[in-house]
Protein backbone atom coordinates (compact mmCIF):
# COMPACT_ATOMS: atom_id res chain seq x y z
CA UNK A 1 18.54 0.68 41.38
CA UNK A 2 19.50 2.22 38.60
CA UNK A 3 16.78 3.61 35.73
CA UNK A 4 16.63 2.00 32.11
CA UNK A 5 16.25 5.46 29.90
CA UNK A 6 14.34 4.85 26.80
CA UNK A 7 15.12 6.99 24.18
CA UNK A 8 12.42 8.27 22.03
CA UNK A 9 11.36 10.94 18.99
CA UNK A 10 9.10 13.63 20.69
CA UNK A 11 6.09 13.43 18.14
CA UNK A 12 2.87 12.15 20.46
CA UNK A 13 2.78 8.85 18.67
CA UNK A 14 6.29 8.42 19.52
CA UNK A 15 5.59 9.30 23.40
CA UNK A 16 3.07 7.38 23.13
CA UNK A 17 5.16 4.30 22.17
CA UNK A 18 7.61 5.00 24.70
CA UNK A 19 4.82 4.88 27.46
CA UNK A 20 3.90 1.61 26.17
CA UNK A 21 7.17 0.30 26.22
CA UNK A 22 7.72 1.80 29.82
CA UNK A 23 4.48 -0.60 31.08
CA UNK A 24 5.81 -3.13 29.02
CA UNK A 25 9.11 -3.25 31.31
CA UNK A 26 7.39 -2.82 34.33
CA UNK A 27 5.56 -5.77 33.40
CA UNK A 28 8.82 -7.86 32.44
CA UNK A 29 11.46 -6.09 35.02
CA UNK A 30 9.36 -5.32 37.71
CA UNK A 31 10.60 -2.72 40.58
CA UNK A 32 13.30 -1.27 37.73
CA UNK A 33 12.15 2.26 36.98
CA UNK A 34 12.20 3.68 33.35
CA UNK A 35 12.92 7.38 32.41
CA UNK A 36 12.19 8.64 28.72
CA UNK A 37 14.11 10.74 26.72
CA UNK A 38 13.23 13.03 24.05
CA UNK A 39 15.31 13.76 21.54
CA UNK A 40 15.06 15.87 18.46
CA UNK A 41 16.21 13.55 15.43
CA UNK A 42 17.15 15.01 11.82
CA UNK A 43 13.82 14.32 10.46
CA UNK A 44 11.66 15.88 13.01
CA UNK A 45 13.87 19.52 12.25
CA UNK A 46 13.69 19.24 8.92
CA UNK A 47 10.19 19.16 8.35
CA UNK A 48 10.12 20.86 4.86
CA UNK A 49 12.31 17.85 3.33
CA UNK A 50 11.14 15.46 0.93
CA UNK A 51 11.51 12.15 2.71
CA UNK A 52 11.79 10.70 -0.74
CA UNK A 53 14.01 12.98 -2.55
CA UNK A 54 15.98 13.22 0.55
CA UNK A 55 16.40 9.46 1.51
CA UNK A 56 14.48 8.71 4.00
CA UNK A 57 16.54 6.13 5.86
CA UNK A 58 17.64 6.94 8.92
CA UNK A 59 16.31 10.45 9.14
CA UNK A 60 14.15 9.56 12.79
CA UNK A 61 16.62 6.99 14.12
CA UNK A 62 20.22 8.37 13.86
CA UNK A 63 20.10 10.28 16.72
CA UNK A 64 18.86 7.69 18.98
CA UNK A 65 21.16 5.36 18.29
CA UNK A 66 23.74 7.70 18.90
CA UNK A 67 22.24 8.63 22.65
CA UNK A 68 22.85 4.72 22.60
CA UNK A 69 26.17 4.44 21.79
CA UNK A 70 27.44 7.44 23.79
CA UNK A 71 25.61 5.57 26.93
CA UNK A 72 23.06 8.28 27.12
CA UNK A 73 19.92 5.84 26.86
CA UNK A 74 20.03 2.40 27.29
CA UNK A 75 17.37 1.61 25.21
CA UNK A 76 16.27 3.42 22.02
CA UNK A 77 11.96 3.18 21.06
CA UNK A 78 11.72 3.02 17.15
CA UNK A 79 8.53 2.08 14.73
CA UNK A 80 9.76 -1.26 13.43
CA UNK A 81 8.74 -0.34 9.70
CA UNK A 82 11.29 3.68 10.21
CA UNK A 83 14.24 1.18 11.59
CA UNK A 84 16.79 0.43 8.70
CA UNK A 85 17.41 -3.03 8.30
CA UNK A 86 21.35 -1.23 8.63
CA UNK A 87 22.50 -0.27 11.66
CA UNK A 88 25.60 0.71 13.10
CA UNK A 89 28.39 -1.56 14.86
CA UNK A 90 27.36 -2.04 18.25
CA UNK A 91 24.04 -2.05 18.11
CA UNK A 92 21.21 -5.05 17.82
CA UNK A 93 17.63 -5.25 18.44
CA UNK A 94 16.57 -6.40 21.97
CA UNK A 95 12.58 -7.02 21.87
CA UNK A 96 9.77 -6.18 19.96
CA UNK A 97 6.88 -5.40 21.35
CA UNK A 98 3.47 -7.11 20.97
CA UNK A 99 2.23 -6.44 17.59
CA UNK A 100 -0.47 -3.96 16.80
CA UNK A 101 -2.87 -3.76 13.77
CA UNK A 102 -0.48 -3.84 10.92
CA UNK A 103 -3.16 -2.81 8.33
CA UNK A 104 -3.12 0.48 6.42
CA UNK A 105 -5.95 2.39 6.51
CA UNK A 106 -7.56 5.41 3.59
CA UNK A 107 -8.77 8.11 4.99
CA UNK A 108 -10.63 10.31 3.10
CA UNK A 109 -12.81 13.59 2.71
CA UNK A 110 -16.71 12.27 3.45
CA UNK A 111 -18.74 12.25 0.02
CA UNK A 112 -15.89 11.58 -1.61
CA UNK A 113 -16.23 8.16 -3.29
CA UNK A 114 -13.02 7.54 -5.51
CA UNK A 115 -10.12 10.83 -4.50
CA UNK A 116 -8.43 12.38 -6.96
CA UNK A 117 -5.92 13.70 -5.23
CA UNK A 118 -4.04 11.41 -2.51
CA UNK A 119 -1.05 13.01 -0.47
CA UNK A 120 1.57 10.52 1.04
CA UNK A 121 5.19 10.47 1.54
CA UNK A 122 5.69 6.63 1.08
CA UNK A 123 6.46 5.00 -2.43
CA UNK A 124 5.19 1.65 -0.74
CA UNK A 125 1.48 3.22 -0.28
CA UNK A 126 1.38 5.14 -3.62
CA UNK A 127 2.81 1.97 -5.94
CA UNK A 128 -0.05 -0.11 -4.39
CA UNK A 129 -3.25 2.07 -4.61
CA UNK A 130 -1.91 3.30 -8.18
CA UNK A 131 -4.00 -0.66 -9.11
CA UNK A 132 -7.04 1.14 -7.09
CA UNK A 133 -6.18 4.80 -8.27
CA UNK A 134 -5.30 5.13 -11.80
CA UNK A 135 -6.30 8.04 -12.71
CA UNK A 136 -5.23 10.00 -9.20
CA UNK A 137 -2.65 13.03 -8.89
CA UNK A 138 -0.54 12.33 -5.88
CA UNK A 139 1.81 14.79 -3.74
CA UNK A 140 3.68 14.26 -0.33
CA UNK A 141 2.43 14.99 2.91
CA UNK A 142 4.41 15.46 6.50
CA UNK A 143 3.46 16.04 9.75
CA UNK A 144 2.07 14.27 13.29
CA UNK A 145 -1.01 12.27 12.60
CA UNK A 146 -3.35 15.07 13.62
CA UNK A 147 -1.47 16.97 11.41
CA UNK A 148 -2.09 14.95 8.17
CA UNK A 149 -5.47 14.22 9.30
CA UNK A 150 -6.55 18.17 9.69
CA UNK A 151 -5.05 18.63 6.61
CA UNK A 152 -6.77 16.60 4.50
CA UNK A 153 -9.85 17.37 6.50
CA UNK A 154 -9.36 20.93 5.32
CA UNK A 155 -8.49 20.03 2.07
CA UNK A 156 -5.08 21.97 2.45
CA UNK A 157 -2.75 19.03 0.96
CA UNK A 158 -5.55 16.57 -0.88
CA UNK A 159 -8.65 14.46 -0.42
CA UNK A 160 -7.44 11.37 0.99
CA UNK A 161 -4.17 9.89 2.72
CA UNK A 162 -3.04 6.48 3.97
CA UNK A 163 -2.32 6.28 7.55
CA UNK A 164 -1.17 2.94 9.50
CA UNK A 165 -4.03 1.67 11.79
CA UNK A 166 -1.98 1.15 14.42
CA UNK A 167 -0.57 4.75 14.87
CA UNK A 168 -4.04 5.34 14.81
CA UNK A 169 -5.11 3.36 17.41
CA UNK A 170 -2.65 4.19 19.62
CA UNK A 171 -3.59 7.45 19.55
CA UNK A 172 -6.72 6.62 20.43
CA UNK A 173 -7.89 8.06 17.05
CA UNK A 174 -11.17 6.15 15.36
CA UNK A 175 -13.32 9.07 13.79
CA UNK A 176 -12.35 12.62 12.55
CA UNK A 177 -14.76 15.73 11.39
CA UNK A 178 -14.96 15.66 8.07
CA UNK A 179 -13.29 12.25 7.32
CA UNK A 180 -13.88 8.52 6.70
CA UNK A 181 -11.85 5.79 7.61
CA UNK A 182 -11.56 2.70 5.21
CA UNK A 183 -8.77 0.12 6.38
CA UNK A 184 -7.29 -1.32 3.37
CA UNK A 185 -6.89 -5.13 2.56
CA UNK A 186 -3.75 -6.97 2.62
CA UNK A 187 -4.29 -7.68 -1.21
CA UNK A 188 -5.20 -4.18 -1.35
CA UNK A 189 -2.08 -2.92 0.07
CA UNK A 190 0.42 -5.31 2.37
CA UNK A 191 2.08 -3.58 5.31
CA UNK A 192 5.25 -2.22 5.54
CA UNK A 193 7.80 -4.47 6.90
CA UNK A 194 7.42 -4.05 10.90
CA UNK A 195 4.08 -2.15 10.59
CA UNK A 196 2.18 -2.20 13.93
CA UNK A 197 5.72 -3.05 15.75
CA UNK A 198 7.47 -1.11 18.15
CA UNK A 199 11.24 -2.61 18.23
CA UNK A 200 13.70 -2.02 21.03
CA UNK A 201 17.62 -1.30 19.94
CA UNK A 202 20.15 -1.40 22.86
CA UNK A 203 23.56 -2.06 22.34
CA UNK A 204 25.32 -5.49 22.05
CA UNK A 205 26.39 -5.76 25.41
CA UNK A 206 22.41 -5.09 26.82
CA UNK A 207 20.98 -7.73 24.49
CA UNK A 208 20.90 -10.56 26.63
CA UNK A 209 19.35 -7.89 29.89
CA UNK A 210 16.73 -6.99 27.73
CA UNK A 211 15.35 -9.98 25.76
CA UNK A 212 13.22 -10.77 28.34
CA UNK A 213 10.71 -8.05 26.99
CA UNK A 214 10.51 -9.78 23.70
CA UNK A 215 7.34 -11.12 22.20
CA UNK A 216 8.16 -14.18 20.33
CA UNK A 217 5.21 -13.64 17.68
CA UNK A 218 5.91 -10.54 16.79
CA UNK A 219 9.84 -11.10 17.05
CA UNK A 220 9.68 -14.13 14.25
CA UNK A 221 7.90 -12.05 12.22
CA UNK A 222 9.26 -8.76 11.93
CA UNK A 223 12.78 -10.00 11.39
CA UNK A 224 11.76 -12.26 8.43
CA UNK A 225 9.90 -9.27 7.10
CA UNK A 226 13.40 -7.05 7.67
CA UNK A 227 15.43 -10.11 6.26
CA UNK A 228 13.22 -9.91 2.75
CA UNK A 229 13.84 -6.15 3.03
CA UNK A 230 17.44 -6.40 3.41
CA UNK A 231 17.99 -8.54 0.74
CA UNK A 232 15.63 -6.28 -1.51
CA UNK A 233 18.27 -3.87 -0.64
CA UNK A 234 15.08 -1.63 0.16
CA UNK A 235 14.59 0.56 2.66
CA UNK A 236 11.61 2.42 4.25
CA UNK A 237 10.84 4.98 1.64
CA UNK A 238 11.42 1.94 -1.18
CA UNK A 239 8.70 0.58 -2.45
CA UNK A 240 8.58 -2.89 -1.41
CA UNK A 241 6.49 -4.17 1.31
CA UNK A 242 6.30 -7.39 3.38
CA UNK A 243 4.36 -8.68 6.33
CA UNK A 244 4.51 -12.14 7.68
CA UNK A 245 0.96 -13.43 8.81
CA UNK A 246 1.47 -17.03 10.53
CA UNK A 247 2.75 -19.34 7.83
CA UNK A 248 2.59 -17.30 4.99
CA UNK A 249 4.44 -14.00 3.72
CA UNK A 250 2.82 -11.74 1.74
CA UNK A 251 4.88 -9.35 -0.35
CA UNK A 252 4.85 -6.05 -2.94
CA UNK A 253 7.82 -4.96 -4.65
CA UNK A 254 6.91 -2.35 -7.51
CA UNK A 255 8.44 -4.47 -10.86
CA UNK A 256 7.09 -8.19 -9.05
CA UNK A 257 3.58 -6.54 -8.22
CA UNK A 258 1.82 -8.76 -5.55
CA UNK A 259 2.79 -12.35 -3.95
CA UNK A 260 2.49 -14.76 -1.25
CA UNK A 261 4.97 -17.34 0.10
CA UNK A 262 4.64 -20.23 1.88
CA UNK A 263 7.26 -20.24 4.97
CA UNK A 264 7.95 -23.81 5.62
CA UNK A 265 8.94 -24.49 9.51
CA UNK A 266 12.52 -24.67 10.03
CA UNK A 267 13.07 -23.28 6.73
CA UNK A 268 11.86 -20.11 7.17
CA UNK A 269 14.73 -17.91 6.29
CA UNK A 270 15.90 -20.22 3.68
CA UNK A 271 12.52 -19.45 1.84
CA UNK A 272 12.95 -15.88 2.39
CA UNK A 273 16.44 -15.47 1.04
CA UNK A 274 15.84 -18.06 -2.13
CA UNK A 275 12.44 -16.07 -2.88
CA UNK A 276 14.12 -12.59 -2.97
CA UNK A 277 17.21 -13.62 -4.84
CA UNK A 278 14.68 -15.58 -7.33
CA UNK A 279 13.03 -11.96 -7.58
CA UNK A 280 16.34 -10.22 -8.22
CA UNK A 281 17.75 -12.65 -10.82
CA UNK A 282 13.96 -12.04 -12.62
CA UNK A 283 15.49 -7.98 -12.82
CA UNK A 284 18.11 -8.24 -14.19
């Protein structure tokens, strides 16, 4: 029998992802083996780039979706909240994984009560903890999560960052020397869209094959989230934020501040599409 090959970023979170997604299979397709492969995308090599003055989107997906489409992988392994809601002809998400702890989480220097200098590379983060923040200098940070986390640790880059918990936990990452961890609120700060959700992209011909892996939960929500984001126009280094927590959405968008939805049943995407355009028509 033939091997599924999952294609995957190289950073250890990303392996890490791919592992899970390997088990996941096994789990779902039992007796078909899995292979993972690495590949190098545009973002990992250009690790002195601004992710925001750059444009972030598609800097850690573009090449797997082309190992897709040239029938290297069948299968590419993507954090839900890097994907753009975009993507090229041909290609569709499968599955998405079951869900991990979508919540952001502070990390900062210990005896350091309110940071006054913050390093992160997302616009999202920074727009929300500006309400907690004021008065704080912020600057952009890159790297692997032990990266970040040694840096601020050292006090190389700043006193605090803002790391998803669920990177974190799949690391197996809940204490560092030097640092404490303070996961954030959903008022506080709401998740990016797809935070805590690995997403599986195959091409349109492997949809149907691969559905089977797809967890329902998680599936309803992240592509409401993406929906909002697509018709924000946003991206993942825009920042606008939405996460989708049973009935309810809860959403950030830097002019509309904070809000919450309710997401009647069988009107679901309805809601989502009136409530954006109701938010664009209020800019312009």
């Amino acid at each position: 029998m033939d091997p599924i090959i999952l294609a995957t970023r190289g950073s250890p979170l990303a392996l890490k992802q791919a592992e899970l997604t390997r088990a996941h299979l096994a789990k779902v397709m039992p007796g078909r083996p899995v292979e993972i492969l690495k590949i190098k995308t545009t973002g990992d090599k250009r690790t002195q780039w601004s992710l925001e003055k750059q444009g972030g989107k598609g800097l850690f997906t573009k090449e797997l979706e082309e190992a897709l489409l040239n029938g290297q992988a069948h299968i590419a392994v993507h954090s839900a909240k890097d994907l753009p809601t975009e993507m090229p002809a041909g290609l569709e998400l499968a599955a998405f994984l079951p869900r991990e702890n979508p919540h952001d989480v502070l990390v900062v220097q210990e005896g350091v009560a309110k940071p006054k200098f913050i390093a992160t590379s997302s616009p999202r983060r920074r727009a929300q903890l500006k309400r907690c923040f004021p008065c704080t200098v912020w600057s952009e940070i890159r790297g692997n999560v032990d990266t970040r986390l040694k840096k601020v640790a050292n006090g190389h880059e700043a006193q605090a960052t803002i790391l998803a918990a669920a990177g974190l936990k799949r690391l197996g990452i809940d204490n560092w020397p030097g640092l404490v961890f303070k996961p954030l609120d959903f008022r506080q700060m709401v998740p990016a869209v797809g935070q805590g959700a690995v997403a599986l992209q195959t091409t349109t011909e492997l949809v149907s094959e691969f559905a089977i892996a797809d967890d329902k939960d998680t599936s309803r929500s992240v592509r409401l989230e993406r929906r909002f984001l697509a018709a924000m126009g946003g991206g993942c280094h825009v920042a606008t934020a939405g996460f989708v927590c049973g009935s309810k959405m809860l959403t950030f968008h830097e002019d509309h501040g904070f809000n919450e939805i309710t997401l009647p049943k069988g009107e679901e995407e309805k809601t989502v599409d009136d409530f954006a355009a109701s938010l664009i028509k209020t800019s312009d």
